[in-house]
N, C-alpha and C. Protein backbone atom coordinates (compact mmCIF):
# COMPACT_ATOMS: atom_id res chain seq x y z
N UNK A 1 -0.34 23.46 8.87
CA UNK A 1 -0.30 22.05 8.51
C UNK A 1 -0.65 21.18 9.72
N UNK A 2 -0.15 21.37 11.12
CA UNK A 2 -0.72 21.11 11.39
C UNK A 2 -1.77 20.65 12.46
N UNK A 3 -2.41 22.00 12.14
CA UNK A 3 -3.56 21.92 12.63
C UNK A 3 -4.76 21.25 11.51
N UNK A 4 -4.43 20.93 10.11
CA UNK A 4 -5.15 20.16 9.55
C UNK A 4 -4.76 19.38 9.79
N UNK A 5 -3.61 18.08 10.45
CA UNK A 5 -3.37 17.24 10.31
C UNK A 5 -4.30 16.79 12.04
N UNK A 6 -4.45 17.29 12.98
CA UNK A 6 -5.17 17.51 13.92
C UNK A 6 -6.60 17.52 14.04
N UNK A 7 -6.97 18.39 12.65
CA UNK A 7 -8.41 18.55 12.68
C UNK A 7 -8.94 16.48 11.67
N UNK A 8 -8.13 16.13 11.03
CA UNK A 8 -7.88 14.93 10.47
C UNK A 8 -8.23 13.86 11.50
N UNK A 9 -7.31 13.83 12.26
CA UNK A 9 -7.05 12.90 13.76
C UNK A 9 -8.78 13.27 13.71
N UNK A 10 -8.88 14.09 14.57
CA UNK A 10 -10.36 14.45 15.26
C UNK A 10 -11.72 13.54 14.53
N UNK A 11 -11.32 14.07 13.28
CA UNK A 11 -12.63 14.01 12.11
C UNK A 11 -12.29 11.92 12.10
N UNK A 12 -12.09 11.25 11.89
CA UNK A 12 -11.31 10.13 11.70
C UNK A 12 -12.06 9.31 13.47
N UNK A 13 -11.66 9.98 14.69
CA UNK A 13 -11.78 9.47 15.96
C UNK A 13 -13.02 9.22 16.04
N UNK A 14 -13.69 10.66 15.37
CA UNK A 14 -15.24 10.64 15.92
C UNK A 14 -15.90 9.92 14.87
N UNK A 15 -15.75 9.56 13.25
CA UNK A 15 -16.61 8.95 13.09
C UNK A 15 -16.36 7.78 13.13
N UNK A 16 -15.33 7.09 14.05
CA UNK A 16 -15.27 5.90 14.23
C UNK A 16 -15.69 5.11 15.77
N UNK A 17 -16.04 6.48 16.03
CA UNK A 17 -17.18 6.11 18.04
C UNK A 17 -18.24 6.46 17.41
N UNK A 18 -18.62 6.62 16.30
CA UNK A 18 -19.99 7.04 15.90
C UNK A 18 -20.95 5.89 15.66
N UNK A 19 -22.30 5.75 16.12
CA UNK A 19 -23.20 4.25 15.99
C UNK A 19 -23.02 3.97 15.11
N UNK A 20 -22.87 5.15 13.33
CA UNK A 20 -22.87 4.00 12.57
C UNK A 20 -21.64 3.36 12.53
N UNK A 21 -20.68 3.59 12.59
CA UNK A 21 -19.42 2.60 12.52
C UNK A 21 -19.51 1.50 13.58
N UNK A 22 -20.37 0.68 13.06
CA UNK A 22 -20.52 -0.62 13.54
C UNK A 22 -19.50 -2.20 12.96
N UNK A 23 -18.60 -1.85 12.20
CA UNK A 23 -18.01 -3.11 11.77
C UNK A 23 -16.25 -2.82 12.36
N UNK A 24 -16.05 -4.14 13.25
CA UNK A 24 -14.85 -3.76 13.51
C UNK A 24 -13.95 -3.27 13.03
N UNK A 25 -13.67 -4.14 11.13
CA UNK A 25 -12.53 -3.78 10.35
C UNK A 25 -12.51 -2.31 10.12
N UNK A 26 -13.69 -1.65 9.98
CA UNK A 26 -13.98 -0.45 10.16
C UNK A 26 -12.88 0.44 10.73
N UNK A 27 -13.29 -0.06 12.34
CA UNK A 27 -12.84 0.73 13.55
C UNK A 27 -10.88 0.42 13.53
N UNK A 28 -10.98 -0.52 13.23
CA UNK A 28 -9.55 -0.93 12.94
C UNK A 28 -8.89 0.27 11.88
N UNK A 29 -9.10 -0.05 11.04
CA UNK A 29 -8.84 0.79 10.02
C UNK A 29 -8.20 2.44 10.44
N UNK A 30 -9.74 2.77 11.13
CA UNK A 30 -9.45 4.13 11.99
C UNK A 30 -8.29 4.43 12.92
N UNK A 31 -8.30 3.37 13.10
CA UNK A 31 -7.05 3.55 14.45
C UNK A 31 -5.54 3.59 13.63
N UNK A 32 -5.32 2.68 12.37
CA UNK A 32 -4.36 2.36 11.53
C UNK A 32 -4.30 3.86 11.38
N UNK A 33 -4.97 4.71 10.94
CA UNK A 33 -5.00 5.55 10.13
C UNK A 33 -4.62 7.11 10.90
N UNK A 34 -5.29 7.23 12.58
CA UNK A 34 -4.64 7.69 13.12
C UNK A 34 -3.10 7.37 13.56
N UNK A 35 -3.25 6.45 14.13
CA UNK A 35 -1.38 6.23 14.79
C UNK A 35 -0.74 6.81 13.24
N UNK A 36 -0.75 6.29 12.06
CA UNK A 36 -0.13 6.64 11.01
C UNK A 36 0.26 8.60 10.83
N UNK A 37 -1.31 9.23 11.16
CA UNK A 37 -0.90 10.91 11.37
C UNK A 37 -0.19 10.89 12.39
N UNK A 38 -0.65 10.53 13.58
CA UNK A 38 -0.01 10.99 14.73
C UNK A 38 1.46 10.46 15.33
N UNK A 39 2.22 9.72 14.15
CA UNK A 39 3.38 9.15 14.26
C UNK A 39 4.55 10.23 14.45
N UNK A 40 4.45 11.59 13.55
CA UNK A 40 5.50 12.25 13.60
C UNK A 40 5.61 12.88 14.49
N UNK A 41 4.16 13.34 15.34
CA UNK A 41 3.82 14.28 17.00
C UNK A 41 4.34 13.16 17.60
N UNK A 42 4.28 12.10 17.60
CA UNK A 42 4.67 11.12 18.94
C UNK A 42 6.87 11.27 19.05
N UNK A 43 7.06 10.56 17.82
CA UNK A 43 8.41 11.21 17.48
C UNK A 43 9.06 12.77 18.37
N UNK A 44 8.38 13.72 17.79
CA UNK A 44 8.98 14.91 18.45
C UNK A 44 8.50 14.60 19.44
N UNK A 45 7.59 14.63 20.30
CA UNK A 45 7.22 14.34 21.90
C UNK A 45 8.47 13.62 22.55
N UNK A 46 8.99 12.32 22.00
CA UNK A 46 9.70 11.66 22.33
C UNK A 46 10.98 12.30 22.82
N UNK A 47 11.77 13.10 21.91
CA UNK A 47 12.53 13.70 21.74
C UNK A 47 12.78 15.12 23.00
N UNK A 48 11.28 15.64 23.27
CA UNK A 48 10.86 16.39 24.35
C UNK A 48 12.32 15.88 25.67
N UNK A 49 11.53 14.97 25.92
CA UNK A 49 12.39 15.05 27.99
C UNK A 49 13.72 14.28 27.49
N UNK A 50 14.24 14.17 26.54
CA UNK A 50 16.10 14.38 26.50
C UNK A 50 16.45 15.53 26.24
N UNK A 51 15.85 16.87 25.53
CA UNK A 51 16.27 18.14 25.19
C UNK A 51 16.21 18.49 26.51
N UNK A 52 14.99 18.20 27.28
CA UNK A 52 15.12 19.09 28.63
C UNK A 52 16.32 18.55 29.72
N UNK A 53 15.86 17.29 29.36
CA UNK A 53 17.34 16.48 30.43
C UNK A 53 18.66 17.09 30.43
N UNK A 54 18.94 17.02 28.97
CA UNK A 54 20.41 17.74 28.41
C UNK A 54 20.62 19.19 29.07
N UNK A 55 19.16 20.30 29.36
CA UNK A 55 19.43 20.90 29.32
C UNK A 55 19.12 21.49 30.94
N UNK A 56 18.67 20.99 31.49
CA UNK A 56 18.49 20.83 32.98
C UNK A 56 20.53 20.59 33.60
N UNK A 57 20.52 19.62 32.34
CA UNK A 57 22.28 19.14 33.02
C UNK A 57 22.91 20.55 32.98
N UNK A 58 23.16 20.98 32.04
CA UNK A 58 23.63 22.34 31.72
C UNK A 58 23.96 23.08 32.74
N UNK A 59 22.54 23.46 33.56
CA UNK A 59 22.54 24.38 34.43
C UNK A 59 23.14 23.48 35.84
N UNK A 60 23.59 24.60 36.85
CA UNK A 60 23.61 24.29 37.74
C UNK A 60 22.39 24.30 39.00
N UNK A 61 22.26 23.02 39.35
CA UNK A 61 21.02 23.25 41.09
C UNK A 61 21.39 22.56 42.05
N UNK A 62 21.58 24.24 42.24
CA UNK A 62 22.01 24.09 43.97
C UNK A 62 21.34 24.08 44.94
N UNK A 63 20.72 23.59 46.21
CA UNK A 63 19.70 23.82 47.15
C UNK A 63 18.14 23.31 46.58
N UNK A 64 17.99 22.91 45.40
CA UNK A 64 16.70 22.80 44.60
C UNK A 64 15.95 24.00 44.85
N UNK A 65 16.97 25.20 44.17
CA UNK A 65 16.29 26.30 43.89
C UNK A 65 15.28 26.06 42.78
N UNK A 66 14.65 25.45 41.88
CA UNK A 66 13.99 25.09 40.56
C UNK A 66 12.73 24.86 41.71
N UNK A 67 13.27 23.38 42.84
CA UNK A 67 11.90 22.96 43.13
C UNK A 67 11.39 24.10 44.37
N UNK A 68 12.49 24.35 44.68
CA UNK A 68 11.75 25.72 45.91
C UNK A 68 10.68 26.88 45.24
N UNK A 69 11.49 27.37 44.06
CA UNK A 69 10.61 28.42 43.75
C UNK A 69 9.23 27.75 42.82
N UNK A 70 9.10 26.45 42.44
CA UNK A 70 7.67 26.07 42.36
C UNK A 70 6.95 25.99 43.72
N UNK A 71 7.38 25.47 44.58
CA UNK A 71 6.45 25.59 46.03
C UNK A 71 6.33 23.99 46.19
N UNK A 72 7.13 23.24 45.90
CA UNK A 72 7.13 21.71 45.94
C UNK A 72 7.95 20.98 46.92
N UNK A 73 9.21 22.59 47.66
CA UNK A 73 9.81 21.98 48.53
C UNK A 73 9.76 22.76 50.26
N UNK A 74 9.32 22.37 51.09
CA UNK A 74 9.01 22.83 52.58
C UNK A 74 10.50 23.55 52.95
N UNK A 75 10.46 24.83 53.56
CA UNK A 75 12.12 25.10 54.21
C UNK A 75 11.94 25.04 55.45
């Protein structure tokens, strides 16, 4: 689901950068019509960096062992 709802977005973007879609209400339209699919991906996205927050809290870091072993912190 969705990856049709994706392939939708796509199909929708491009023929609205396309020459013939020359009338704004047009292009308007397009955009209405994406944000409208892509409302429920934005939602869960949202939702993304408090699950991790919550769960970052969870753990314990000590020394910024997390950022040491990416290579982000000099010893």
């Amino acid at each position: 689901m969705e990856s049709l709802v994706a392939q939708r977005i796509n199909f929708i973007a491009r023929m609205a950068t396309s020459c013939e879609c020359n009338h704004a209400e047009d292009k308007e339209l397009a955009l209405v019509w994406i944000a409208e699919l892509s409302a429920p991906y934005e939602k869960r996205l949202n939702n993304c960096p408090s699950q991790l927050d919550g769960h970052l809290l969870d753990n314990e870091v000590t020394g910024n062992t997390i950022l040491r072993n990416l290579g982000s912190i000099e010893e």
